[in-house]
N, C-alpha and C. Protein backbone atom coordinates (compact mmCIF):
# COMPACT_ATOMS: atom_id res chain seq x y z
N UNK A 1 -110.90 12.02 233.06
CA UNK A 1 -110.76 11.06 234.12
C UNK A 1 -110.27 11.78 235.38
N UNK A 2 -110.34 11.15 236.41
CA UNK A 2 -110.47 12.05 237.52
C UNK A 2 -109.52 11.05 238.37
N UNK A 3 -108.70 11.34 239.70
CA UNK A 3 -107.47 10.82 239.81
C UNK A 3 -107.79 9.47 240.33
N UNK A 4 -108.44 9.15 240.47
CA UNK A 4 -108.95 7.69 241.19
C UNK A 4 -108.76 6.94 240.03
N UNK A 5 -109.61 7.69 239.04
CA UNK A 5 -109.53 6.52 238.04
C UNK A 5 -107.85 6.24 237.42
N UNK A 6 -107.22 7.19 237.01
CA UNK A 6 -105.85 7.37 236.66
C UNK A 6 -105.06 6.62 237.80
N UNK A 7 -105.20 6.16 238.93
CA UNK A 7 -104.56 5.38 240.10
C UNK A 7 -104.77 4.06 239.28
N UNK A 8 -106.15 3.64 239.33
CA UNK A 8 -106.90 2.66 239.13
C UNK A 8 -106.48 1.92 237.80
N UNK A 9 -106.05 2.91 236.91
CA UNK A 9 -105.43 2.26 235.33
C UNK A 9 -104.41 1.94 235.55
N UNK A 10 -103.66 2.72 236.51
CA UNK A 10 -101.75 2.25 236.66
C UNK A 10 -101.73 1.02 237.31
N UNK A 11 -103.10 0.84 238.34
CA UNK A 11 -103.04 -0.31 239.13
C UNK A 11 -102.86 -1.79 238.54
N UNK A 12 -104.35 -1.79 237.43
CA UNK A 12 -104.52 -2.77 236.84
C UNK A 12 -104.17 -3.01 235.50
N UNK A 13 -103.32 -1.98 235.23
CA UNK A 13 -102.65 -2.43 234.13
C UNK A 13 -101.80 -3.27 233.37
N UNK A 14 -101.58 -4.37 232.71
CA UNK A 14 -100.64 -5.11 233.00
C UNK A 14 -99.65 -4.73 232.23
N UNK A 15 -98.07 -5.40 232.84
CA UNK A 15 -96.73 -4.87 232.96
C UNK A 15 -95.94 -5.06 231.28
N UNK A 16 -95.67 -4.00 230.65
CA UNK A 16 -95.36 -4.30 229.47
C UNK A 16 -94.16 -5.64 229.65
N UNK A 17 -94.51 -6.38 228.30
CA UNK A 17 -93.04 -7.63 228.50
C UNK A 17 -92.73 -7.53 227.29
N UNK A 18 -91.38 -7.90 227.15
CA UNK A 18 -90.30 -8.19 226.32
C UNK A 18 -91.24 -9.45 225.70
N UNK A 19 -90.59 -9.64 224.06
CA UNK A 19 -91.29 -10.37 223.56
C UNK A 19 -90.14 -12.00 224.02
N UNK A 20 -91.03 -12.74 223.87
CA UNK A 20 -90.19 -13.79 224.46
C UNK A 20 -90.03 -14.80 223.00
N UNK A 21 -88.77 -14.85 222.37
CA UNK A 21 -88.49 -15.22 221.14
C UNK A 21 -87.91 -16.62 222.05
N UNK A 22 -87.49 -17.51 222.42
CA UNK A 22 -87.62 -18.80 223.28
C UNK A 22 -88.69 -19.45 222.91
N UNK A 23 -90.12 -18.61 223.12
CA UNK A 23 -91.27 -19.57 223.37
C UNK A 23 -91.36 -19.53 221.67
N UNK A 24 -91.50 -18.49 221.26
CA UNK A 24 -91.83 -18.26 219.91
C UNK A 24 -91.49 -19.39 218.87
N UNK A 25 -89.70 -19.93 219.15
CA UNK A 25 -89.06 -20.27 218.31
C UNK A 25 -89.90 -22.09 218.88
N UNK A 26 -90.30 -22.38 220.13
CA UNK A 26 -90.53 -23.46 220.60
C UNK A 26 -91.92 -23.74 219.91
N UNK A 27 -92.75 -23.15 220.02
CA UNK A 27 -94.11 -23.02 219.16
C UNK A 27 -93.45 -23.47 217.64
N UNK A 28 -92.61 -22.60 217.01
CA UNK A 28 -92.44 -22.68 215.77
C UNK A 28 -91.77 -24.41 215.05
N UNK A 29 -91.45 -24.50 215.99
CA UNK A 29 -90.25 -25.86 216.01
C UNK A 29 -91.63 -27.38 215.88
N UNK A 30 -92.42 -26.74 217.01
CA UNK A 30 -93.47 -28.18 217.23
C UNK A 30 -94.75 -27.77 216.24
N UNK A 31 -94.87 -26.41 215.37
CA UNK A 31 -95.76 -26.46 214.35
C UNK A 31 -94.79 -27.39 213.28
N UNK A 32 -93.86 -27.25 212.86
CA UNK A 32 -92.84 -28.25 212.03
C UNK A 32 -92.82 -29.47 211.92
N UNK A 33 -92.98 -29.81 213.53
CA UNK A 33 -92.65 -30.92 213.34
C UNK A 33 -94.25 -31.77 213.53
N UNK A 34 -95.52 -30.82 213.45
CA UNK A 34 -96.27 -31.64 213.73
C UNK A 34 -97.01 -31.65 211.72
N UNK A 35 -96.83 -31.09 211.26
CA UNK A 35 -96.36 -30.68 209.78
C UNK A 35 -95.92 -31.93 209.34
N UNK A 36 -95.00 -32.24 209.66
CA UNK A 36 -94.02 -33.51 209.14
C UNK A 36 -94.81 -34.64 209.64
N UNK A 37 -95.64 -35.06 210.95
CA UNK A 37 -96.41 -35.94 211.42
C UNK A 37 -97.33 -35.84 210.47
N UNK A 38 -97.66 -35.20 210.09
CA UNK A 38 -99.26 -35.03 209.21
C UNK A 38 -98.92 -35.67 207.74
N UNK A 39 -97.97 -34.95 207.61
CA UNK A 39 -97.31 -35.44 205.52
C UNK A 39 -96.98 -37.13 206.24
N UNK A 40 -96.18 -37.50 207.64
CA UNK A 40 -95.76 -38.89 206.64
C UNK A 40 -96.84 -39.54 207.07
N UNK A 41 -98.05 -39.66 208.20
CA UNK A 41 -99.46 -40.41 208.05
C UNK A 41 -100.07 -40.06 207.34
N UNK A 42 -100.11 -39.01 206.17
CA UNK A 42 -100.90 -39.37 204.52
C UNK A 42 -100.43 -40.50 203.88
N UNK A 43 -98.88 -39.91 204.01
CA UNK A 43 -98.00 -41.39 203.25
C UNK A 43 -98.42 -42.66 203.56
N UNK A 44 -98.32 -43.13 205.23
CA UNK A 44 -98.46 -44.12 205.31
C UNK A 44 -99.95 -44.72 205.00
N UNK A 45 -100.91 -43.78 205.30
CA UNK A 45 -102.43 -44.06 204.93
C UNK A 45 -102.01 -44.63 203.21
N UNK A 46 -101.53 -43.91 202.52
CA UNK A 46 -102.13 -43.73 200.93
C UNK A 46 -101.11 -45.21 200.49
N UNK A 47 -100.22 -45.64 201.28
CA UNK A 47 -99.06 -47.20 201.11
C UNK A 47 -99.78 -47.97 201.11
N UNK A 48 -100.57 -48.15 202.74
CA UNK A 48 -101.60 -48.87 202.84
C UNK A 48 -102.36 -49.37 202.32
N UNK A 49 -103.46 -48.27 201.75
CA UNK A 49 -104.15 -48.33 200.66
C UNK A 49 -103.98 -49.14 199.28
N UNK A 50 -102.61 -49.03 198.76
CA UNK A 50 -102.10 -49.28 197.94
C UNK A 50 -101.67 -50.61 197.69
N UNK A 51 -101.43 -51.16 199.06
CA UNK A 51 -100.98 -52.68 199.59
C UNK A 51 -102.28 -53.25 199.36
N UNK A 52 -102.97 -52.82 200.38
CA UNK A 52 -104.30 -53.38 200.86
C UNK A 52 -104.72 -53.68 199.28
N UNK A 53 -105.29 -52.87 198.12
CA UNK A 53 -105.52 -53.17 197.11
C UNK A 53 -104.78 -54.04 196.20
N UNK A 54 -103.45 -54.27 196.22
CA UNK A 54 -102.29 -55.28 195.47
C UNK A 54 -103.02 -56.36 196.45
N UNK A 55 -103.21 -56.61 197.77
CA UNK A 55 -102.86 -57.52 198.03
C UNK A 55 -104.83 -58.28 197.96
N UNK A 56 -106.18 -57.65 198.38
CA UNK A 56 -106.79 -58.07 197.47
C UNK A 56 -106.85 -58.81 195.75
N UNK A 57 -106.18 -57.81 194.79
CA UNK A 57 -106.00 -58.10 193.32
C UNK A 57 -105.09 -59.56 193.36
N UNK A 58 -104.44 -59.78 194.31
CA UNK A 58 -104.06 -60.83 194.44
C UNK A 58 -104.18 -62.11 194.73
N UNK A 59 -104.90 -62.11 195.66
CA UNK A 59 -105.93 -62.99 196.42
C UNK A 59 -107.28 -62.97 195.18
N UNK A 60 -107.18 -62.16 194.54
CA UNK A 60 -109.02 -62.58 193.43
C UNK A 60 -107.68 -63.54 192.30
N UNK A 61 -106.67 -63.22 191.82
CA UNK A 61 -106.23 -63.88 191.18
C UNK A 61 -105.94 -65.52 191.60
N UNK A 62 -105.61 -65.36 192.95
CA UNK A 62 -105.13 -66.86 193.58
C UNK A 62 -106.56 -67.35 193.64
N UNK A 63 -107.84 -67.12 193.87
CA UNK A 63 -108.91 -67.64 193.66
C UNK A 63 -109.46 -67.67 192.63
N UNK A 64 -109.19 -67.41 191.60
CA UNK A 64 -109.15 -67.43 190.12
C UNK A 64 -108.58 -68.91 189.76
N UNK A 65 -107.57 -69.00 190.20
CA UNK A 65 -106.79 -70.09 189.79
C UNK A 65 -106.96 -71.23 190.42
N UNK A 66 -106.97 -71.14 192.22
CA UNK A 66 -107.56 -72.22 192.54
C UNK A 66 -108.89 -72.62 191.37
N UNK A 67 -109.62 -71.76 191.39
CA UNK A 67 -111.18 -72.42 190.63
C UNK A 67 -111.12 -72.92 189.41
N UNK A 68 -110.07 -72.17 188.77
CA UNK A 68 -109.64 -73.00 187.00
C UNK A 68 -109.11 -74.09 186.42
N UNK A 69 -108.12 -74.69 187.99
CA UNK A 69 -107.39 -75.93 188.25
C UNK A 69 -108.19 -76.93 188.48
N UNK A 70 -108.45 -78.52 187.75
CA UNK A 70 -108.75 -79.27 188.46
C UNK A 70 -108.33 -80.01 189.24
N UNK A 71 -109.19 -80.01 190.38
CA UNK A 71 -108.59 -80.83 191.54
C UNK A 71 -108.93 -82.15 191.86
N UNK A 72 -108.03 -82.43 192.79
CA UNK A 72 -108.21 -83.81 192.91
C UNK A 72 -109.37 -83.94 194.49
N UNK A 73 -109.37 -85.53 194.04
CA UNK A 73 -110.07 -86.00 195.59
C UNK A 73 -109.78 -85.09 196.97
N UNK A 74 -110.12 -84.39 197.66
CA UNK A 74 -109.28 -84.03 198.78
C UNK A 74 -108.46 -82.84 198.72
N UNK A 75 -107.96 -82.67 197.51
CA UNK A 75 -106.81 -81.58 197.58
C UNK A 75 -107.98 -80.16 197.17
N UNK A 76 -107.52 -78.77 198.36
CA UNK A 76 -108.18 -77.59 197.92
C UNK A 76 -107.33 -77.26 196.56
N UNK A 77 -105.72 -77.02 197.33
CA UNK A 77 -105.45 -76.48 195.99
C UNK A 77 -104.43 -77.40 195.79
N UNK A 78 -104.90 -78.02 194.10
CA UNK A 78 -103.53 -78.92 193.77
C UNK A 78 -101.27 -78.24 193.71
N UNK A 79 -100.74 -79.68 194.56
CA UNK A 79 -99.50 -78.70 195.37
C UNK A 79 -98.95 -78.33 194.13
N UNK A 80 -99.27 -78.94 192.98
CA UNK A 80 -98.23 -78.19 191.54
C UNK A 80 -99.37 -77.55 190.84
N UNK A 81 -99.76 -76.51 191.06
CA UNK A 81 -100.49 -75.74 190.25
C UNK A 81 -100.11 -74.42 190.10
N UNK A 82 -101.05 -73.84 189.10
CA UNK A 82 -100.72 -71.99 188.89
C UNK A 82 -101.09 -71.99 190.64
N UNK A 83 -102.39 -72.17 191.08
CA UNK A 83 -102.73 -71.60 192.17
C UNK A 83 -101.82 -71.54 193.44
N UNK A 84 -100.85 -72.85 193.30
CA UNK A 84 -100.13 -73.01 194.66
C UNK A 84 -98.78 -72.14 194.26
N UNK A 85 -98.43 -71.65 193.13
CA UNK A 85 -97.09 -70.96 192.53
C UNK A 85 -98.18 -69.03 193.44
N UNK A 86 -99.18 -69.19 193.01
CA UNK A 86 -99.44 -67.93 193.42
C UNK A 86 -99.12 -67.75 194.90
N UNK A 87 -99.53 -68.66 195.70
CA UNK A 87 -99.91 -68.84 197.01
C UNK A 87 -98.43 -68.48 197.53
N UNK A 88 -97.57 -69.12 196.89
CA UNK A 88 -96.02 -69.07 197.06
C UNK A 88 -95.34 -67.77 197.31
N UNK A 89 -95.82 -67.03 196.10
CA UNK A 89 -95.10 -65.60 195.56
C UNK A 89 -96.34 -64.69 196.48
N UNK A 90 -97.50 -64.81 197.48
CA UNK A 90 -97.92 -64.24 197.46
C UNK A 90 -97.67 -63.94 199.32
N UNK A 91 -97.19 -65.54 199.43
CA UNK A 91 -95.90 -66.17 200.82
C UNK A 91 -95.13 -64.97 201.20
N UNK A 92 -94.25 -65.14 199.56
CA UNK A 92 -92.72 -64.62 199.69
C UNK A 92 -93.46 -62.88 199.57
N UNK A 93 -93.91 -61.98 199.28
CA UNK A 93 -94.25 -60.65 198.88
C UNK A 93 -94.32 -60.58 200.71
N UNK A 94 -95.62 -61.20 201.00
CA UNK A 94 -95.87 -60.51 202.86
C UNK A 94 -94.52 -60.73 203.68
N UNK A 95 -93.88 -62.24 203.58
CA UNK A 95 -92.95 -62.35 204.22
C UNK A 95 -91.14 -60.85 203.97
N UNK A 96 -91.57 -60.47 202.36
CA UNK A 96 -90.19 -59.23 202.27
C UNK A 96 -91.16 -58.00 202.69
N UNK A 97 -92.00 -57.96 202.84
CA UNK A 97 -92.98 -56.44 203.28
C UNK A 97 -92.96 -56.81 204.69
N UNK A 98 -93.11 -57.42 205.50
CA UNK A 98 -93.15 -57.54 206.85
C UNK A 98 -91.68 -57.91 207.84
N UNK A 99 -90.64 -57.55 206.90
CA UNK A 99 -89.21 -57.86 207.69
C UNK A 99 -89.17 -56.75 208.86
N UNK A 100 -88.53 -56.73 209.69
CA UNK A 100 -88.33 -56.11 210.45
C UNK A 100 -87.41 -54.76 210.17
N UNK A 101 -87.68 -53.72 210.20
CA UNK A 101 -87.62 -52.00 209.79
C UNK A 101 -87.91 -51.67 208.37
N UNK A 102 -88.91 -52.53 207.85
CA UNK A 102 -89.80 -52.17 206.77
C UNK A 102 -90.40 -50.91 207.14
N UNK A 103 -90.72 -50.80 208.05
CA UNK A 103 -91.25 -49.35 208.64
C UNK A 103 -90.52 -48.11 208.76
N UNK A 104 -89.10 -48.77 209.07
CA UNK A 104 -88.43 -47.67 209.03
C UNK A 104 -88.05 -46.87 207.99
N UNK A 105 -88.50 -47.40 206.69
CA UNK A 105 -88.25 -46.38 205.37
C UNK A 105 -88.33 -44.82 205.23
C-alpha cells in the first residue's frame, strides 16, 4: 500500500469502542421479559381453550336436558327441572370466573 492509501484507512476507519455492558444488560433484561410475555399468552391461550371447551360440554349437557324434560304449554325450560338446576350452576361458574382480578392470577 502506498501512503495515500495508509492516510485513507486511518481516515475511514472506525474508532475502536469500549464494549457498552448498559446496553447489553438492557437488551438482556427485555429478551426476559419478552420470554415471560410469550410463556404466560400460551397459558392464557391453552385456559381459554380449556374454558371454552368446559363451557361448550356444558351447554350440550343443558340442552340435553332441556330436550329430556317435559315441558309444559309455553315454558322453554321447565323452572324446576334438571335443565334449569344446570342453567343455575352454569349462572353461578361464569358469574365466579368473571369476578373482577380473575385475571390477575
Amino acid at each position: 500500500m502506498d501512503e495515500i492509501d495508509l492516510k485513507l484507512k486511518a481516515l475511514l476507519a472506525s474508532p475502536a469502542r469500549q464494549e457498552d455492558g448498559a446496553f447489553a444488560e438492557r437488551v438482556r433484561l427485555r429478551v426476559l421479559a419478552e420470554q415471560r410475555l410469550a410463556d404466560a399468552e400460551r397459558k392464557a391461550w391453552r385456559r381459554f381453550a380449556a374454558e371454552a371447551a368446559a363451557s361448550v360440554a356444558i351447554l350440550a349437557a343443558f340442552v340435553l336436558l332441556a330436550r329430556s324434560a317435559p315441558g309444559e304449554a309455553g315454558e322453554i325450560v321447565p323452572l324446576f327441572s334438571p335443565a334449569m338446576l344446570g342453567l343455575v350452576l352454569l349462572a353461578l361458574w361464569v358469574a365466579v370466573a368473571a369476578r373482577p382480578g380473575a385475571a390477575a392470577r
